[in-house]
PDB file of N, CA and C in Angstrom:
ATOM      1  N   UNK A   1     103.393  71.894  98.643  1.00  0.00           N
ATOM      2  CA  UNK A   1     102.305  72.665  99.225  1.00  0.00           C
ATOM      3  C   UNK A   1     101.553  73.382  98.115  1.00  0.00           C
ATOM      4  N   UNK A   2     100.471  73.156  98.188  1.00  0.00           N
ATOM      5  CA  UNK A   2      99.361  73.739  97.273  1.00  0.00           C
ATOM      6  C   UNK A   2      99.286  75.173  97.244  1.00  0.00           C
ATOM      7  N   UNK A   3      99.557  75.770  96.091  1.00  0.00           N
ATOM      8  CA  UNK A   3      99.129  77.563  96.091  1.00  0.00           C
ATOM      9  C   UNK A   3      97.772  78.442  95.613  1.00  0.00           C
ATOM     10  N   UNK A   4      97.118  77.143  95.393  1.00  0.00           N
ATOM     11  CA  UNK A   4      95.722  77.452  95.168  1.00  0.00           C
ATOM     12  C   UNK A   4      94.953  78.349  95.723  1.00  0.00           C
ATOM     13  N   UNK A   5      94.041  78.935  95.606  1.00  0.00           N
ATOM     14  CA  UNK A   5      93.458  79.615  96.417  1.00  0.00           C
ATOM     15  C   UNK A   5      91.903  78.347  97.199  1.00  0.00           C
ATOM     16  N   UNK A   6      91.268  79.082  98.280  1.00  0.00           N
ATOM     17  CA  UNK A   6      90.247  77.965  98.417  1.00  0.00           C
ATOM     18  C   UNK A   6      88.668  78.270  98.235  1.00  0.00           C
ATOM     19  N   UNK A   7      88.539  77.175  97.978  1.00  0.00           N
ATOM     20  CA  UNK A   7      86.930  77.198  97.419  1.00  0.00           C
ATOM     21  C   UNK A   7      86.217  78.664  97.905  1.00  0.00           C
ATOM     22  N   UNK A   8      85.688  79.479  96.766  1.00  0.00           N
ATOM     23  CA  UNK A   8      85.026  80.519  98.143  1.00  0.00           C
ATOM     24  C   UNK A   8      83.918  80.232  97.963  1.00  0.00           C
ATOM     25  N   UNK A   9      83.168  79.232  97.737  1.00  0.00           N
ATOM     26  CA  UNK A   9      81.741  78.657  98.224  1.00  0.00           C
ATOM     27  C   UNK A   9      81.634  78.281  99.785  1.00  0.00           C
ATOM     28  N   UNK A  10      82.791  77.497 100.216  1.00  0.00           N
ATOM     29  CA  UNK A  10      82.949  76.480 101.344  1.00  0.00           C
ATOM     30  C   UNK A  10      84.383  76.378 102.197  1.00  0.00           C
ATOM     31  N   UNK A  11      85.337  77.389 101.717  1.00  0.00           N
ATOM     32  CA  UNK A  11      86.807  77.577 101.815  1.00  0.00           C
ATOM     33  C   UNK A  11      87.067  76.347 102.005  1.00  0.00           C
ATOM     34  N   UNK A  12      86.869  75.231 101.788  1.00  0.00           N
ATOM     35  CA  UNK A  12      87.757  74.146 101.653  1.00  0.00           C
ATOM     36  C   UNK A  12      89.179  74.747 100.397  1.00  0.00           C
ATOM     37  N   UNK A  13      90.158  73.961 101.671  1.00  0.00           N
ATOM     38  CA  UNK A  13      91.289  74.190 101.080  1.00  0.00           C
ATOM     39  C   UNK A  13      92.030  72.818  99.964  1.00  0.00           C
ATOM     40  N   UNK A  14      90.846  71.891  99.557  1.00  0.00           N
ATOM     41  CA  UNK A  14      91.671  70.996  98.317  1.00  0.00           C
ATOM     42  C   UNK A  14      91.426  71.308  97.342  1.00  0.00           C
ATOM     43  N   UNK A  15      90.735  72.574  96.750  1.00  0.00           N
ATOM     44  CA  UNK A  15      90.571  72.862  95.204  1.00  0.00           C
ATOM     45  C   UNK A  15      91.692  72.249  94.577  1.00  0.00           C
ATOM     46  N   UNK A  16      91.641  72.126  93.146  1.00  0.00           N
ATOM     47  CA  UNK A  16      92.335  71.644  92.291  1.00  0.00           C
ATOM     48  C   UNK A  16      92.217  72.215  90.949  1.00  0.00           C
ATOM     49  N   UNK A  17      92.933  72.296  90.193  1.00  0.00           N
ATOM     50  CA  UNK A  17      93.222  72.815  88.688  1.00  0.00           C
ATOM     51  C   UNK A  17      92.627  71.025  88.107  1.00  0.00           C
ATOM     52  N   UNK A  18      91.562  71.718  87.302  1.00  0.00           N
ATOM     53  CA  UNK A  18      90.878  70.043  86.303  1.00  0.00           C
ATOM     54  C   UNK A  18      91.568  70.109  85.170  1.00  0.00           C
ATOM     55  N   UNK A  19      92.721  70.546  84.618  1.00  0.00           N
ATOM     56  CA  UNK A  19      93.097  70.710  83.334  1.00  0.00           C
ATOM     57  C   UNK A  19      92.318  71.936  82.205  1.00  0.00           C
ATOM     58  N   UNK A  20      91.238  72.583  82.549  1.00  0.00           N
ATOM     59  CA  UNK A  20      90.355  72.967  81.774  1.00  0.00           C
ATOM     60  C   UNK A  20      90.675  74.564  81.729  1.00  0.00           C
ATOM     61  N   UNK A  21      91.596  75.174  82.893  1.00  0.00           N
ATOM     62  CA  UNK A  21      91.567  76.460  82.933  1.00  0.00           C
ATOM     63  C   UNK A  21      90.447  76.759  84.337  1.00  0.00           C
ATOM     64  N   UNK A  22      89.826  75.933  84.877  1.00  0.00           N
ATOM     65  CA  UNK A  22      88.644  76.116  86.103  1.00  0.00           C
ATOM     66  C   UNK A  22      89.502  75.144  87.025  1.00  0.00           C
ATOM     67  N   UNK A  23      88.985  75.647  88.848  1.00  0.00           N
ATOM     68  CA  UNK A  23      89.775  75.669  89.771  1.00  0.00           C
ATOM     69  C   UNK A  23      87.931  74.753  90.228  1.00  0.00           C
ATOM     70  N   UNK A  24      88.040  73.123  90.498  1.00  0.00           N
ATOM     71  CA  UNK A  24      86.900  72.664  91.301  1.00  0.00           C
ATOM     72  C   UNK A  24      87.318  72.326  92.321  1.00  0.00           C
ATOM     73  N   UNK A  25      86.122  72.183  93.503  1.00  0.00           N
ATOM     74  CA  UNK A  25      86.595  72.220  94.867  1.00  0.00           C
ATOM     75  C   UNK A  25      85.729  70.580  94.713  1.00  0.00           C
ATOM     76  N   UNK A  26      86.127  69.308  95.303  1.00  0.00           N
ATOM     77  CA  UNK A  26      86.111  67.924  95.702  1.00  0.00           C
ATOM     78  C   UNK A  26      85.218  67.958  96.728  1.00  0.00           C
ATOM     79  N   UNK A  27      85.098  68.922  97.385  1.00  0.00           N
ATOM     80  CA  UNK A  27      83.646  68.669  99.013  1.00  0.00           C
ATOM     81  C   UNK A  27      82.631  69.225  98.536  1.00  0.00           C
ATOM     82  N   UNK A  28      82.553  70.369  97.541  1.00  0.00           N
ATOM     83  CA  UNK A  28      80.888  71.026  97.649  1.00  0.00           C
ATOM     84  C   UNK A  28      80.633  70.780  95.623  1.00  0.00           C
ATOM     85  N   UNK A  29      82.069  70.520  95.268  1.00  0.00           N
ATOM     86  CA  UNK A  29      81.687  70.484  93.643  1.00  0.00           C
ATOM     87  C   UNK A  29      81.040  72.032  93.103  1.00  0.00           C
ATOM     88  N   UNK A  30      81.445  72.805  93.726  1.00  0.00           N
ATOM     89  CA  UNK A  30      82.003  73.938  92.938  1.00  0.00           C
ATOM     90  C   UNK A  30      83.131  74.211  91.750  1.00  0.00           C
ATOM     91  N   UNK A  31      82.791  75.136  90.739  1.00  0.00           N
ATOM     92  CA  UNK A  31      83.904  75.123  89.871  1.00  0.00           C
ATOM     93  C   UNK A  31      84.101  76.686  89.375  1.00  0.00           C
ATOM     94  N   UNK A  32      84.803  77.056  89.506  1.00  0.00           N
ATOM     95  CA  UNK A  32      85.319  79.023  89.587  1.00  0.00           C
ATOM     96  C   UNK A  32      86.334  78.889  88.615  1.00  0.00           C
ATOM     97  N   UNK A  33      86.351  80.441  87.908  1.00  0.00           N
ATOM     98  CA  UNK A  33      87.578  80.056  87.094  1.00  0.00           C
ATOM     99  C   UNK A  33      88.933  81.174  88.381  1.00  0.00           C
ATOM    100  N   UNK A  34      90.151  81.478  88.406  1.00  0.00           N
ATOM    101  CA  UNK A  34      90.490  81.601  89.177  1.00  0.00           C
ATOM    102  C   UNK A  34      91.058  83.086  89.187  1.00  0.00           C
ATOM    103  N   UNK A  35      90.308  83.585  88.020  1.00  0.00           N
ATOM    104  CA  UNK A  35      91.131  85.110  87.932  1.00  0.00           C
ATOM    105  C   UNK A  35      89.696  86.162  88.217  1.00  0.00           C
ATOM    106  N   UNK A  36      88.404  85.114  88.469  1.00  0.00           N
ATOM    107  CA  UNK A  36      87.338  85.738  89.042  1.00  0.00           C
ATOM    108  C   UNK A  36      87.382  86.332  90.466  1.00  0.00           C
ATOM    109  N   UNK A  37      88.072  85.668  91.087  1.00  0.00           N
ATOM    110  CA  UNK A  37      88.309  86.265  92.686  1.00  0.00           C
ATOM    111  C   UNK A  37      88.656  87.650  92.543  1.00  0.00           C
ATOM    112  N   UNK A  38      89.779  87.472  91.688  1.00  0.00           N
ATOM    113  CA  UNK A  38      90.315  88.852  91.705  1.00  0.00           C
ATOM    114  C   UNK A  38      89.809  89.899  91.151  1.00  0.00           C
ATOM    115  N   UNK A  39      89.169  89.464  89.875  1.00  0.00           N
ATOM    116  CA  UNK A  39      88.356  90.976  89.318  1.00  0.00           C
ATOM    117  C   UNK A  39      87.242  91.394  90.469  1.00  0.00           C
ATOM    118  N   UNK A  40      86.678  90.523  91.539  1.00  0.00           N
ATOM    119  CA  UNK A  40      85.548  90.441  92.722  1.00  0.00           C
ATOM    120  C   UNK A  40      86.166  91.293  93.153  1.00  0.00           C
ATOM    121  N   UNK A  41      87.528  91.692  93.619  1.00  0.00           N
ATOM    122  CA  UNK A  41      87.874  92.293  94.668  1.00  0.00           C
ATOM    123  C   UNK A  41      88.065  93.645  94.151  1.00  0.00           C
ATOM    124  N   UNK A  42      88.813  93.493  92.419  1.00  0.00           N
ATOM    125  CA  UNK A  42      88.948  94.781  91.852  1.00  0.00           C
ATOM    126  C   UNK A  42      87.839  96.019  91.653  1.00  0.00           C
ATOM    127  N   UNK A  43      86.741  95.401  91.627  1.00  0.00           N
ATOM    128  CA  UNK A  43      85.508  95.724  90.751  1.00  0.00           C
ATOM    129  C   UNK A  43      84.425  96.741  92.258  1.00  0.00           C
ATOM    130  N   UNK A  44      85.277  97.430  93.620  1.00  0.00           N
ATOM    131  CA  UNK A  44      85.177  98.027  94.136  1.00  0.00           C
ATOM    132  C   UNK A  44      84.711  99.265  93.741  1.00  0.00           C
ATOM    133  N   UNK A  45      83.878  99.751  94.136  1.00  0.00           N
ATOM    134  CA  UNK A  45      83.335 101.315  93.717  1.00  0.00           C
ATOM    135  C   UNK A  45      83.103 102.036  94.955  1.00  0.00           C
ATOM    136  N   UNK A  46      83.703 103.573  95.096  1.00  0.00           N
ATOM    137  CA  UNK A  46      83.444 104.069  96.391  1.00  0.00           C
ATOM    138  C   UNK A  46      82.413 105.167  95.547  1.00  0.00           C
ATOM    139  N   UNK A  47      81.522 105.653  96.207  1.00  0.00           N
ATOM    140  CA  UNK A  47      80.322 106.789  95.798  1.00  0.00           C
ATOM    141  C   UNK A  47      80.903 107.610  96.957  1.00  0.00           C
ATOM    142  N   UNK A  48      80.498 109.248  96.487  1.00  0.00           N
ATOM    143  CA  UNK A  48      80.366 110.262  97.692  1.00  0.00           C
ATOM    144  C   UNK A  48      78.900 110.183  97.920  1.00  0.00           C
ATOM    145  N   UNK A  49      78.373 111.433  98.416  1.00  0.00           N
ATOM    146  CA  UNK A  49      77.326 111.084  99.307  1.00  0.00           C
ATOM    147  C   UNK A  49      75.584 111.230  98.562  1.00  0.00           C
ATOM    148  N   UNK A  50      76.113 111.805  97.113  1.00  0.00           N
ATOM    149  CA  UNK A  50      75.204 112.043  96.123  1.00  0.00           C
ATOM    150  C   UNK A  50      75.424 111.172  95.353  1.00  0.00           C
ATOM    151  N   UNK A  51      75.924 109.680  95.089  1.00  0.00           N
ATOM    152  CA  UNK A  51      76.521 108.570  94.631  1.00  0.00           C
ATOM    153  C   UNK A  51      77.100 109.079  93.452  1.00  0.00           C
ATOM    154  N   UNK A  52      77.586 109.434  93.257  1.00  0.00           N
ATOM    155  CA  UNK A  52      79.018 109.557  92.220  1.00  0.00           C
ATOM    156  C   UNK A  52      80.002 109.421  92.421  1.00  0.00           C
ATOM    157  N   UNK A  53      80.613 108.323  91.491  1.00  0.00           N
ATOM    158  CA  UNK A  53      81.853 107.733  91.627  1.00  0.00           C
ATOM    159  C   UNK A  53      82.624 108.358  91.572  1.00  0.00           C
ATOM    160  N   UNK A  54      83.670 107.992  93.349  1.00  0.00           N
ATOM    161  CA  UNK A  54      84.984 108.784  93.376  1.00  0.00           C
ATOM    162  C   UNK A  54      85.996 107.929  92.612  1.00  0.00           C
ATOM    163  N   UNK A  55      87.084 108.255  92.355  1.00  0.00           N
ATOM    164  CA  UNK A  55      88.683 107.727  91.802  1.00  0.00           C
ATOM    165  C   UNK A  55      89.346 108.775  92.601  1.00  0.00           C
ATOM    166  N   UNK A  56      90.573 107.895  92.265  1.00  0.00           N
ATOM    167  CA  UNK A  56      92.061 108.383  92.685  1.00  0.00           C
ATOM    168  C   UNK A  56      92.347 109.690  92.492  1.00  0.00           C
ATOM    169  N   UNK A  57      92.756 110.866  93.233  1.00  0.00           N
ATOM    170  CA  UNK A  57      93.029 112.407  92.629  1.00  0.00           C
ATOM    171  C   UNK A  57      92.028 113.387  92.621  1.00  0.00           C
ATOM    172  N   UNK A  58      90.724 112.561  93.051  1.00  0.00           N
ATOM    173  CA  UNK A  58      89.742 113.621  92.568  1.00  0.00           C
ATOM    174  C   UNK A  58      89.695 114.854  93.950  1.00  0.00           C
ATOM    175  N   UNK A  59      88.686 116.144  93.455  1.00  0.00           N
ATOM    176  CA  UNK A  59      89.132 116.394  94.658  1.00  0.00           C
ATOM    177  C   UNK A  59      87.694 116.879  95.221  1.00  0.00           C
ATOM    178  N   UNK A  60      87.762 116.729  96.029  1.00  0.00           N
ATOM    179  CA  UNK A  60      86.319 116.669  97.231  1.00  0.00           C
ATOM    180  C   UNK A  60      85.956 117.694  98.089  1.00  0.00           C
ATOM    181  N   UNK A  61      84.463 118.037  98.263  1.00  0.00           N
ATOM    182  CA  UNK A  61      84.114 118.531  99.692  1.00  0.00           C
ATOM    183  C   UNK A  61      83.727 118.055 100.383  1.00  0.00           C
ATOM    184  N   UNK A  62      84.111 118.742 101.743  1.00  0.00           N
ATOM    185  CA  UNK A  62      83.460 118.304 103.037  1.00  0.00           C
ATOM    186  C   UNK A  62      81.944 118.571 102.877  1.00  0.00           C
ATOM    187  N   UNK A  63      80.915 117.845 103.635  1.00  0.00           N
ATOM    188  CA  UNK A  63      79.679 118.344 103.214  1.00  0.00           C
ATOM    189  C   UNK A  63      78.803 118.791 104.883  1.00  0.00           C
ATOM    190  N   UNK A  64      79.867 118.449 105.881  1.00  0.00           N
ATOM    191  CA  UNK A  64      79.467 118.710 107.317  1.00  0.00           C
ATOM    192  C   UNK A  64      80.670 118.646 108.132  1.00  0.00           C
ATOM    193  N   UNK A  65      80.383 119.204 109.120  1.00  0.00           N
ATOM    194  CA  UNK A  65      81.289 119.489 110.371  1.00  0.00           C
ATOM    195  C   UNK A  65      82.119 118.648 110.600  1.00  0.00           C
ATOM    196  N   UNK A  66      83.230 118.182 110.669  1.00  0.00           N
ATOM    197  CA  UNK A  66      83.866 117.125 111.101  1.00  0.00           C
ATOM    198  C   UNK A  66      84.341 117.202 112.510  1.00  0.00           C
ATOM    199  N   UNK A  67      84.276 116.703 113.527  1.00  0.00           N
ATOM    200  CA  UNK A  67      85.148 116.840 114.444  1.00  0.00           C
ATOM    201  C   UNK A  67      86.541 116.407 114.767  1.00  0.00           C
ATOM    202  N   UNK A  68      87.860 116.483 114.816  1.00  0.00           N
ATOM    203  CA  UNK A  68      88.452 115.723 114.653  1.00  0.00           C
ATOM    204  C   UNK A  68      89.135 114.753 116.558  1.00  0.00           C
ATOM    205  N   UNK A  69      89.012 113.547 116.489  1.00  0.00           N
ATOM    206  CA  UNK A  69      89.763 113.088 117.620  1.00  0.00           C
ATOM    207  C   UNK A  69      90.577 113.832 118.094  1.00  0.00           C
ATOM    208  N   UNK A  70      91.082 113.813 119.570  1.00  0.00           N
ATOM    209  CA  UNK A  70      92.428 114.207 119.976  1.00  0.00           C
ATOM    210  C   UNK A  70      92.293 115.744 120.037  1.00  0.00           C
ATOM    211  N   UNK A  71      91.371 116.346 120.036  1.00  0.00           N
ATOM    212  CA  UNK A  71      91.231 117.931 120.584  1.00  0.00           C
ATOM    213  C   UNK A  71      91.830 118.829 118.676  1.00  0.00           C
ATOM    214  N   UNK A  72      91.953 118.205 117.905  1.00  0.00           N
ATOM    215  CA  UNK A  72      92.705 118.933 116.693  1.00  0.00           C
ATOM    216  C   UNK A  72      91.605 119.484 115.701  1.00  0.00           C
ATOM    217  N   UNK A  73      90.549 119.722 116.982  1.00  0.00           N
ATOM    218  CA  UNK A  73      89.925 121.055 115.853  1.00  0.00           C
ATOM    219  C   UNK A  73      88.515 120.590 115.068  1.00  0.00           C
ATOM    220  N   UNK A  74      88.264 120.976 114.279  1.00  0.00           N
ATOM    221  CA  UNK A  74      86.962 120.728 113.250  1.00  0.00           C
ATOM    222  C   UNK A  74      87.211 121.041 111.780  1.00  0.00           C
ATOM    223  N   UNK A  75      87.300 120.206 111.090  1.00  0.00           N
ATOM    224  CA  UNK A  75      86.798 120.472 109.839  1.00  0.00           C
ATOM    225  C   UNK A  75      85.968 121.106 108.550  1.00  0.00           C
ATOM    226  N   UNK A  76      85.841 122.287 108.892  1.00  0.00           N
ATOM    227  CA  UNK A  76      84.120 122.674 108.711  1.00  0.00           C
ATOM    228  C   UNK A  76      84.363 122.633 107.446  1.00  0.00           C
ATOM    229  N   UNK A  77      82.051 122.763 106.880  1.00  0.00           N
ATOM    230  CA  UNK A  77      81.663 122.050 105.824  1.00  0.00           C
ATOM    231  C   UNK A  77      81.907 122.972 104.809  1.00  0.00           C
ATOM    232  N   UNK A  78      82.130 122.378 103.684  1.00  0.00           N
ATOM    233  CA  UNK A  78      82.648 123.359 102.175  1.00  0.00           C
ATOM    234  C   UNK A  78      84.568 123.124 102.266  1.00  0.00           C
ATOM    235  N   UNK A  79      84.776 122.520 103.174  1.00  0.00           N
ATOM    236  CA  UNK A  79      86.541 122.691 102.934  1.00  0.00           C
ATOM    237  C   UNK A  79      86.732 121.577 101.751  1.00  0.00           C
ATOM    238  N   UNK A  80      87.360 122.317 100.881  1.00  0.00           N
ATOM    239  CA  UNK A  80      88.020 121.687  99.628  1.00  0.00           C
ATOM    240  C   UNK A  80      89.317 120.227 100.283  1.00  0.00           C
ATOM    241  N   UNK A  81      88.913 119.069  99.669  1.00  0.00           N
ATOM    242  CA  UNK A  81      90.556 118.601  99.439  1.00  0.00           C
ATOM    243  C   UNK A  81      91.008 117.709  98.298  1.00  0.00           C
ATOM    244  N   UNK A  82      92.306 118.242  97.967  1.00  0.00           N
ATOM    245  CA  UNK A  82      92.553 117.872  96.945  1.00  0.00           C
ATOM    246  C   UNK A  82      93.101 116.444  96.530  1.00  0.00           C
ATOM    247  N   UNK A  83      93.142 115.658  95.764  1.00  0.00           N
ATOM    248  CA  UNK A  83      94.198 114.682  95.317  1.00  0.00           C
ATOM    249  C   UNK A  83      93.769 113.259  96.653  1.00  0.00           C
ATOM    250  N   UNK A  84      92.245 112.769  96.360  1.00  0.00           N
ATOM    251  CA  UNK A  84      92.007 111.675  97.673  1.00  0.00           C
ATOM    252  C   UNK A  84      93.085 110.658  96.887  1.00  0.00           C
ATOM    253  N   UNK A  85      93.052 109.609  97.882  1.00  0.00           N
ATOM    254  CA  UNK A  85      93.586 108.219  97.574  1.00  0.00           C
ATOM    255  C   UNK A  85      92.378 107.814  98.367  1.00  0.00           C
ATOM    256  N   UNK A  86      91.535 106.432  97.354  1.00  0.00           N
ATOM    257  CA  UNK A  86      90.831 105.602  97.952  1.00  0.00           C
ATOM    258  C   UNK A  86      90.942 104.282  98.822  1.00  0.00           C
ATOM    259  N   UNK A  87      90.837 104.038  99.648  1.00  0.00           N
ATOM    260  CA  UNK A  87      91.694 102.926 100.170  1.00  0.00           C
ATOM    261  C   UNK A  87      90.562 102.174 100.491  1.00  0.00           C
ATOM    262  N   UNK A  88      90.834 100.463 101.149  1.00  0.00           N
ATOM    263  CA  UNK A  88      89.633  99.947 101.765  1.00  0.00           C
ATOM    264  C   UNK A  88      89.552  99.613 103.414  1.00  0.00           C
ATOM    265  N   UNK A  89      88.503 100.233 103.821  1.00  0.00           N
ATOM    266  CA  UNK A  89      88.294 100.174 105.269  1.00  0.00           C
ATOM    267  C   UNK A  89      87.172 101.260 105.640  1.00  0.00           C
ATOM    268  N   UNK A  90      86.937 101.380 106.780  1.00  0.00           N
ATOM    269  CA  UNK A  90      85.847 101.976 107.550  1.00  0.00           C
ATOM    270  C   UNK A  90      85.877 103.371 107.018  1.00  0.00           C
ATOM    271  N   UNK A  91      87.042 104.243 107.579  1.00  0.00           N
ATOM    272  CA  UNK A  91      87.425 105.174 106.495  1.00  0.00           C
ATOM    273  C   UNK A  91      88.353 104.862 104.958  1.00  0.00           C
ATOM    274  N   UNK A  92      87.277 104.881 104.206  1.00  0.00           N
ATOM    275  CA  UNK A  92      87.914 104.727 102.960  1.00  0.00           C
ATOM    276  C   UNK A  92      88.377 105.564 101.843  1.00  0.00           C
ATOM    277  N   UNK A  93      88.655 107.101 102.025  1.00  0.00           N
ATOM    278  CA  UNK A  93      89.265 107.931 101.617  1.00  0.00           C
ATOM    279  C   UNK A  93      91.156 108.318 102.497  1.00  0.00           C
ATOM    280  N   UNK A  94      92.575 108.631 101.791  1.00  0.00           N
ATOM    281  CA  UNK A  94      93.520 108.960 102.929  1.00  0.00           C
ATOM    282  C   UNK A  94      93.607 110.222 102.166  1.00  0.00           C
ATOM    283  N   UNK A  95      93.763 111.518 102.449  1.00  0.00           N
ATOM    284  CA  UNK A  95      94.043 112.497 101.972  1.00  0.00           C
ATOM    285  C   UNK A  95      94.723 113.658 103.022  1.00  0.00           C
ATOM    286  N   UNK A  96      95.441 114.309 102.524  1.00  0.00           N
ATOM    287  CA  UNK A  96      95.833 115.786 103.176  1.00  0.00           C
ATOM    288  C   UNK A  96      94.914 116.898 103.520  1.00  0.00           C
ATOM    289  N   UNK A  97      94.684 117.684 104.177  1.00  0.00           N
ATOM    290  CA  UNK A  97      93.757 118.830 104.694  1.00  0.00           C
ATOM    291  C   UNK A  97      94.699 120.093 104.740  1.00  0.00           C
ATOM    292  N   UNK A  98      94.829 121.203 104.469  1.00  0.00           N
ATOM    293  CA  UNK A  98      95.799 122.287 104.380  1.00  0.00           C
ATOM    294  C   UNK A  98      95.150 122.588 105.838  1.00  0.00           C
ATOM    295  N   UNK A  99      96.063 122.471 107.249  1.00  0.00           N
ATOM    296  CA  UNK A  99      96.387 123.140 108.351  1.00  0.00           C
ATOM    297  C   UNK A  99      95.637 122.207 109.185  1.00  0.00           C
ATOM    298  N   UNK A 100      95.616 121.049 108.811  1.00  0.00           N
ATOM    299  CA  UNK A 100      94.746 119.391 109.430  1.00  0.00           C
ATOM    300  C   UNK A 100      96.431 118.332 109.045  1.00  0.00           C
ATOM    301  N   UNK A 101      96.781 118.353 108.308  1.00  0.00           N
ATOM    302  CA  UNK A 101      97.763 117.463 107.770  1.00  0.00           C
ATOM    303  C   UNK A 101      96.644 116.095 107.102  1.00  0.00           C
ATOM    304  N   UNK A 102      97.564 115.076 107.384  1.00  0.00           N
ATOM    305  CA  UNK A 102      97.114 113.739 106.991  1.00  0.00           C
ATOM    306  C   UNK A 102      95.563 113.408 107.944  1.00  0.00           C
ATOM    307  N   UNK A 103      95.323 112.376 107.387  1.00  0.00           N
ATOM    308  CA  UNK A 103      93.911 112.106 107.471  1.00  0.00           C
ATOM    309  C   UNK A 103      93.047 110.972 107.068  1.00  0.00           C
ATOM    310  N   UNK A 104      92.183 110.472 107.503  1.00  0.00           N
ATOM    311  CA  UNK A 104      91.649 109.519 106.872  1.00  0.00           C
ATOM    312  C   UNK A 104      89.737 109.884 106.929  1.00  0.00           C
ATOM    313  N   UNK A 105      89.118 110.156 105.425  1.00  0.00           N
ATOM    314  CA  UNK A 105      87.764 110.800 105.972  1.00  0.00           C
ATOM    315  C   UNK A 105      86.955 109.412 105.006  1.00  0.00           C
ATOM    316  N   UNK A 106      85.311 109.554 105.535  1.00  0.00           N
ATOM    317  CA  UNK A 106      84.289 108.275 105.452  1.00  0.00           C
ATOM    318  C   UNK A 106      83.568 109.387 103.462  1.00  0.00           C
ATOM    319  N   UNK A 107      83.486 108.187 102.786  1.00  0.00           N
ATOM    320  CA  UNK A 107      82.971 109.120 101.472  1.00  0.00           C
ATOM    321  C   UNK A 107      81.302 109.575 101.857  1.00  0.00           C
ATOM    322  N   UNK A 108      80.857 108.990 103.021  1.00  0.00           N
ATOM    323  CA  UNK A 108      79.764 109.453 103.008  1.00  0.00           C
ATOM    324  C   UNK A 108      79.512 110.826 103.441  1.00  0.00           C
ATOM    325  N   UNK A 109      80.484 111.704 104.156  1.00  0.00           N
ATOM    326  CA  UNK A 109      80.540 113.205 104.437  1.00  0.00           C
ATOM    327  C   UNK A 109      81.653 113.691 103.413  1.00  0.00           C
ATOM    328  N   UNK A 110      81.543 113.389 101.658  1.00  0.00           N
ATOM    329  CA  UNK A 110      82.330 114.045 100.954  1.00  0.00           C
ATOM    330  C   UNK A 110      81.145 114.568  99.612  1.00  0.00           C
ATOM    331  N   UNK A 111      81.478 114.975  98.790  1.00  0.00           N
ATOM    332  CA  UNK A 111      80.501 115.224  97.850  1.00  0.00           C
ATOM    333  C   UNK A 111      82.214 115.581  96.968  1.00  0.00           C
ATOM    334  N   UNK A 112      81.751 114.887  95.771  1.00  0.00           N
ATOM    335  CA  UNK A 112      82.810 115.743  94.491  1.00  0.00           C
ATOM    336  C   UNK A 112      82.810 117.159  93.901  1.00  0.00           C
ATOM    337  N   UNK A 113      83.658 117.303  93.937  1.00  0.00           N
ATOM    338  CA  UNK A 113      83.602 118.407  93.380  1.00  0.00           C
ATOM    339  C   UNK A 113      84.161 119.142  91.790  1.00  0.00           C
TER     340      UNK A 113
END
């Protein structure tokens, strides 16, 4: 069984290794080298809401009201938090809130701080 990854022109799954160090796909004649996928995926950048790049640890403000689901209150704007983890998804910040607990907030209602 093949461990290739597949074409991401056409996801055909017969790519092949040509000897050369490049991964060509046989239906669309595409040719990728195969450690490009991955820097694609690495090469993620989250901005807060004044586009400056967040990282790991940094620590953030709220820049508006949050409401939170489930009756647990509001967030209000200027609350510090410390130490984000960036993750990928809809909310793409997970961080702690002192008297909120855990959490998951959108970078577009954060600003760095």
């Amino acid at each position: 069984m093949s461990t290739l990854p597949p074409c991401p022109q056409c996801q055909s799954a017969y790519a092949y290794d040509d000897g050369t160090g490049l991964l060509t796909c046989p239906e669309c004649g595409n040719e990728w080298r195969p450690s490009a996928q991955a820097d694609a995926a690495d090469a993620r950048e989250w901005r807060d809401a004044s586009g400056n790049l967040l990282q790991d640890g940094d620590t953030v403000t709220v820049i508006k009201d949050l409401k939170l689901k489930g009756g647990g209150g509001t967030v209000k704007q200027g609350t510090k938090v410390k130490n984000i983890r960036l993750v990928d998804g809809d909310h793409d910040i997970d961080c702690k809130i002192d008297g909120f607990g855990a959490m998951s907030l959108k970078s577009e209602f954060v600003r760095k701080a």
